[in-house]
Protein backbone atom coordinates (compact mmCIF):
# COMPACT_ATOMS: atom_id res chain seq x y z
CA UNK A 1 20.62 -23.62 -91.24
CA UNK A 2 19.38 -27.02 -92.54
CA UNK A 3 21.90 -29.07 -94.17
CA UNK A 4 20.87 -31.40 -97.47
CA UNK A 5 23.42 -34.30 -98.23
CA UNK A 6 21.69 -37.41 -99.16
CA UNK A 7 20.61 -38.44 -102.49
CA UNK A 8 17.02 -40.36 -102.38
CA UNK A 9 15.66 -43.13 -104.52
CA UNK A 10 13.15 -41.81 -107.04
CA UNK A 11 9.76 -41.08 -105.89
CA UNK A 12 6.55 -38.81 -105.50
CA UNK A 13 7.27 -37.98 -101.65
CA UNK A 14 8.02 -35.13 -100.66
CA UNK A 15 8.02 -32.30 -98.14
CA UNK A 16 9.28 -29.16 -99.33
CA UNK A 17 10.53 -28.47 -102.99
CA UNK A 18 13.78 -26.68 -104.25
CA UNK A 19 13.39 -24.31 -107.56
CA UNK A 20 16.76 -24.14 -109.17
CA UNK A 21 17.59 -23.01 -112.71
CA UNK A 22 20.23 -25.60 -114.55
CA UNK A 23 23.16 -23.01 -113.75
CA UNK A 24 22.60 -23.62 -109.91
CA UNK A 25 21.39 -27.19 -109.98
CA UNK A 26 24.97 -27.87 -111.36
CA UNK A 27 26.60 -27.03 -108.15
CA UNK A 28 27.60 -29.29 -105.52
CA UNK A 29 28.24 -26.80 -102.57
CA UNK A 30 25.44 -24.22 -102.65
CA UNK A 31 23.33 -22.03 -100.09
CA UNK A 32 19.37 -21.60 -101.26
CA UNK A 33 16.22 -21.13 -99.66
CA UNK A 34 13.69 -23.73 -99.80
CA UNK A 35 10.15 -22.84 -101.50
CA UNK A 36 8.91 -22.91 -97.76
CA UNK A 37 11.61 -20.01 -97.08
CA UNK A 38 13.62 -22.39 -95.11
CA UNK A 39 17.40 -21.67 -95.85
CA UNK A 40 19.68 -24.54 -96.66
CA UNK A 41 23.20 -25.54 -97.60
CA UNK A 42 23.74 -28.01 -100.35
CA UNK A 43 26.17 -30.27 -99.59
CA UNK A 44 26.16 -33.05 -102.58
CA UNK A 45 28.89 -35.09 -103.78
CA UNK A 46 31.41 -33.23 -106.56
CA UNK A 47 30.08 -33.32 -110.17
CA UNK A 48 26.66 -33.84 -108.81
CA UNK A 49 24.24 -31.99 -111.33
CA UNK A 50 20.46 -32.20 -110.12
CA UNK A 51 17.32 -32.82 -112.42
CA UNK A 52 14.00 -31.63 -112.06
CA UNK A 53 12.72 -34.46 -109.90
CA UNK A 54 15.44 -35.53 -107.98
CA UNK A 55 14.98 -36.00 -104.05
CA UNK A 56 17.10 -35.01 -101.22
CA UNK A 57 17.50 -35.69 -97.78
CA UNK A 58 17.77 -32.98 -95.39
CA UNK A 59 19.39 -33.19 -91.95
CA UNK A 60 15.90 -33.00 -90.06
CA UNK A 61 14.65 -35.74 -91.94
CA UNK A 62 12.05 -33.76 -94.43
CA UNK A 63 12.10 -34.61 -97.87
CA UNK A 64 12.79 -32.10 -100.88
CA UNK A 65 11.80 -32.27 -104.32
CA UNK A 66 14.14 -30.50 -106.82
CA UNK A 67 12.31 -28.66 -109.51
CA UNK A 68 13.69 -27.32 -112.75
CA UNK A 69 12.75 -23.21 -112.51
CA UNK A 70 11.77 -21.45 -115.70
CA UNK A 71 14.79 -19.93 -117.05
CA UNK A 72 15.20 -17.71 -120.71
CA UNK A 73 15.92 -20.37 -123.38
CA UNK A 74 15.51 -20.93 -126.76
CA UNK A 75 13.42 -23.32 -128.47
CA UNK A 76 14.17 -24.80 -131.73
CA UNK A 77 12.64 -26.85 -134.23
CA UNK A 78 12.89 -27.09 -138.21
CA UNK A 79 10.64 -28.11 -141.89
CA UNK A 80 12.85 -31.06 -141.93
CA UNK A 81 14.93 -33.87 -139.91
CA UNK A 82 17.66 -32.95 -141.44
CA UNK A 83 17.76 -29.32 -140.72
CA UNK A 84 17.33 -30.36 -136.98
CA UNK A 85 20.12 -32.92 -137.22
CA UNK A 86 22.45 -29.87 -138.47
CA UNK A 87 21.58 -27.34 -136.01
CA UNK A 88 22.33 -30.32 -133.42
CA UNK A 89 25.34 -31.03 -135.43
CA UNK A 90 26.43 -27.21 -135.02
CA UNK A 91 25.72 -26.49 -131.94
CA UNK A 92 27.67 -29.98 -130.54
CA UNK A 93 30.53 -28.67 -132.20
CA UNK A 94 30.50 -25.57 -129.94
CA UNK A 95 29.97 -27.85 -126.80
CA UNK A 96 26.57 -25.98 -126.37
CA UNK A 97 24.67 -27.63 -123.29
CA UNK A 98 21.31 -28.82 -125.23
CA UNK A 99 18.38 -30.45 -124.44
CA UNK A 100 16.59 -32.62 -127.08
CA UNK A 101 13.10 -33.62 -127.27
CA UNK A 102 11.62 -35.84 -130.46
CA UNK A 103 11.09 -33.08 -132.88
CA UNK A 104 12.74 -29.78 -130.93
CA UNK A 105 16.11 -28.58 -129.22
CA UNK A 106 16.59 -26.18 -126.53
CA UNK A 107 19.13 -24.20 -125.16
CA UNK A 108 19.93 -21.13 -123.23
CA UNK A 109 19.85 -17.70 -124.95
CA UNK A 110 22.43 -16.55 -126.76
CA UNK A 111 22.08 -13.81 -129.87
CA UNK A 112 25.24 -15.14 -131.39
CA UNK A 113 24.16 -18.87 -131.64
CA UNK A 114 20.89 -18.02 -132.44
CA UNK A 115 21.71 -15.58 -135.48
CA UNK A 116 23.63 -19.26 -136.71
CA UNK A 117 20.58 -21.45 -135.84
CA UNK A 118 18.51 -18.68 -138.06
CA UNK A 119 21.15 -19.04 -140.48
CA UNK A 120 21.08 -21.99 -140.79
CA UNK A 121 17.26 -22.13 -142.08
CA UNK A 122 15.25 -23.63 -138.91
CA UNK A 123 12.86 -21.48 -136.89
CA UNK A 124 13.98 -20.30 -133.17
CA UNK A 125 11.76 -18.68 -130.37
CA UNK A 126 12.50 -17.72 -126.95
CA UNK A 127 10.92 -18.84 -124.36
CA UNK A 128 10.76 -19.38 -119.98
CA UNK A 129 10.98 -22.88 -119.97
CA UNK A 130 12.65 -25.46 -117.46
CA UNK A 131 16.08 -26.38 -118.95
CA UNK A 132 17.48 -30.06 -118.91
CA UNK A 133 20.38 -30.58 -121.17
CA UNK A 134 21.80 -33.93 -122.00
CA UNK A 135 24.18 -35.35 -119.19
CA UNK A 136 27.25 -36.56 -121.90
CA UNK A 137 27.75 -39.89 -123.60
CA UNK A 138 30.23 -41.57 -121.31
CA UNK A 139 28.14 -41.49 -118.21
CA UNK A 140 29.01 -37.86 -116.99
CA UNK A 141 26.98 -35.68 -114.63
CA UNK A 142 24.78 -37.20 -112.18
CA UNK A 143 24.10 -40.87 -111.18
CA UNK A 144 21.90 -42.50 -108.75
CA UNK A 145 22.64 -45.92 -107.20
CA UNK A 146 20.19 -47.27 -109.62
CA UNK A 147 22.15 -47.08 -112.58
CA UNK A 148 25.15 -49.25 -111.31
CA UNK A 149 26.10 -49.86 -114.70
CA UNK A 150 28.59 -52.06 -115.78
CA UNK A 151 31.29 -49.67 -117.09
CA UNK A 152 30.94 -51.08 -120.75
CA UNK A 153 28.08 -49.88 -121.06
CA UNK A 154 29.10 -46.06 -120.30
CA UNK A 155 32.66 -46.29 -121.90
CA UNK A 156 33.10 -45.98 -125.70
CA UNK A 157 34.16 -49.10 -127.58
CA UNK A 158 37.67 -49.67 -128.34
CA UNK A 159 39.18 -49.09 -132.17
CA UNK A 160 40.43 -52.23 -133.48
CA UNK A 161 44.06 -51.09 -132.52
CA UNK A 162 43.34 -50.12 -129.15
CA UNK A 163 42.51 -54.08 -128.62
């Protein structure tokens, strides 16, 4: 079984590709089969979380793209700003992984949240699309060596009486 470890620089190289829904591309240890049928183990570092794009290294050398799968989501968008900016709102509060674009959010199915988001006034379809939720404000989820940050950048600032 071919082993993949190794985190790549990005770039449009590639050998062999890896179709993962968000679920799977959030594990570190993980056994798949390549799009070429070849079956691999995933061994990344902990909290890793992949996005469509990414490149790996296997242990024969080859290259492998990750790409985000089409997975059941739902897509929403709203009249106003401000009706998308509450449905955000809302569905932060419940810790609800969500991907934002400039005038849409989307995030997996769920009748529950989307009987709020229709509640709520803004407009909500379903859809097979690839999913790529935010990583978190204070520089969770996964890095490359690129974005050696300096950690005042990722950290939130201090209140005055935490000076």
């Amino acid at each position: 079984m071919l082993n993949i470890s190794e985190h790549l620089p990005p770039g449009d190289q590639h050998d062999d590709k890896l179709i993962l829904p968000f679920e799977r591309r959030q594990k570190s240890r993980l056994r798949l089969r390549l799009e070429s049928g070849v079956e691999a183990g995933l061994f990344l570092q902990r909290g890793t979380i992949l996005r469509g794009g990414d490149r790996l290294r296997a242990s024969d050398g080859r290259i492998v793209q990750v790409v985000a799968a089409d997975e059941p989501v739902m897509r929403v968008t709203a009249d106003t700003a401000i009706q998308l900016m509450r449905a955000s709102y809302h569905l932060g509060n419940r810790h609800v992984p969500l991907q934002i674009g400039a005038d849409w959010l989307r995030l997996e199915q769920d009748h529950v949240l989307k009987e709020m988001l229709l509640g709520l006034g803004v407009h909500v379809e379903n859809q097979n699309a690839p999913f790529e939720p935010e990583a978190g404000a204070y520089g969770g989820g996964h890095r490359h060596h690129h974005d050696d940050e300096p950690a005042a950048l990722i950290r939130p600032p201090l209140r005055a009486k935490e000076r």
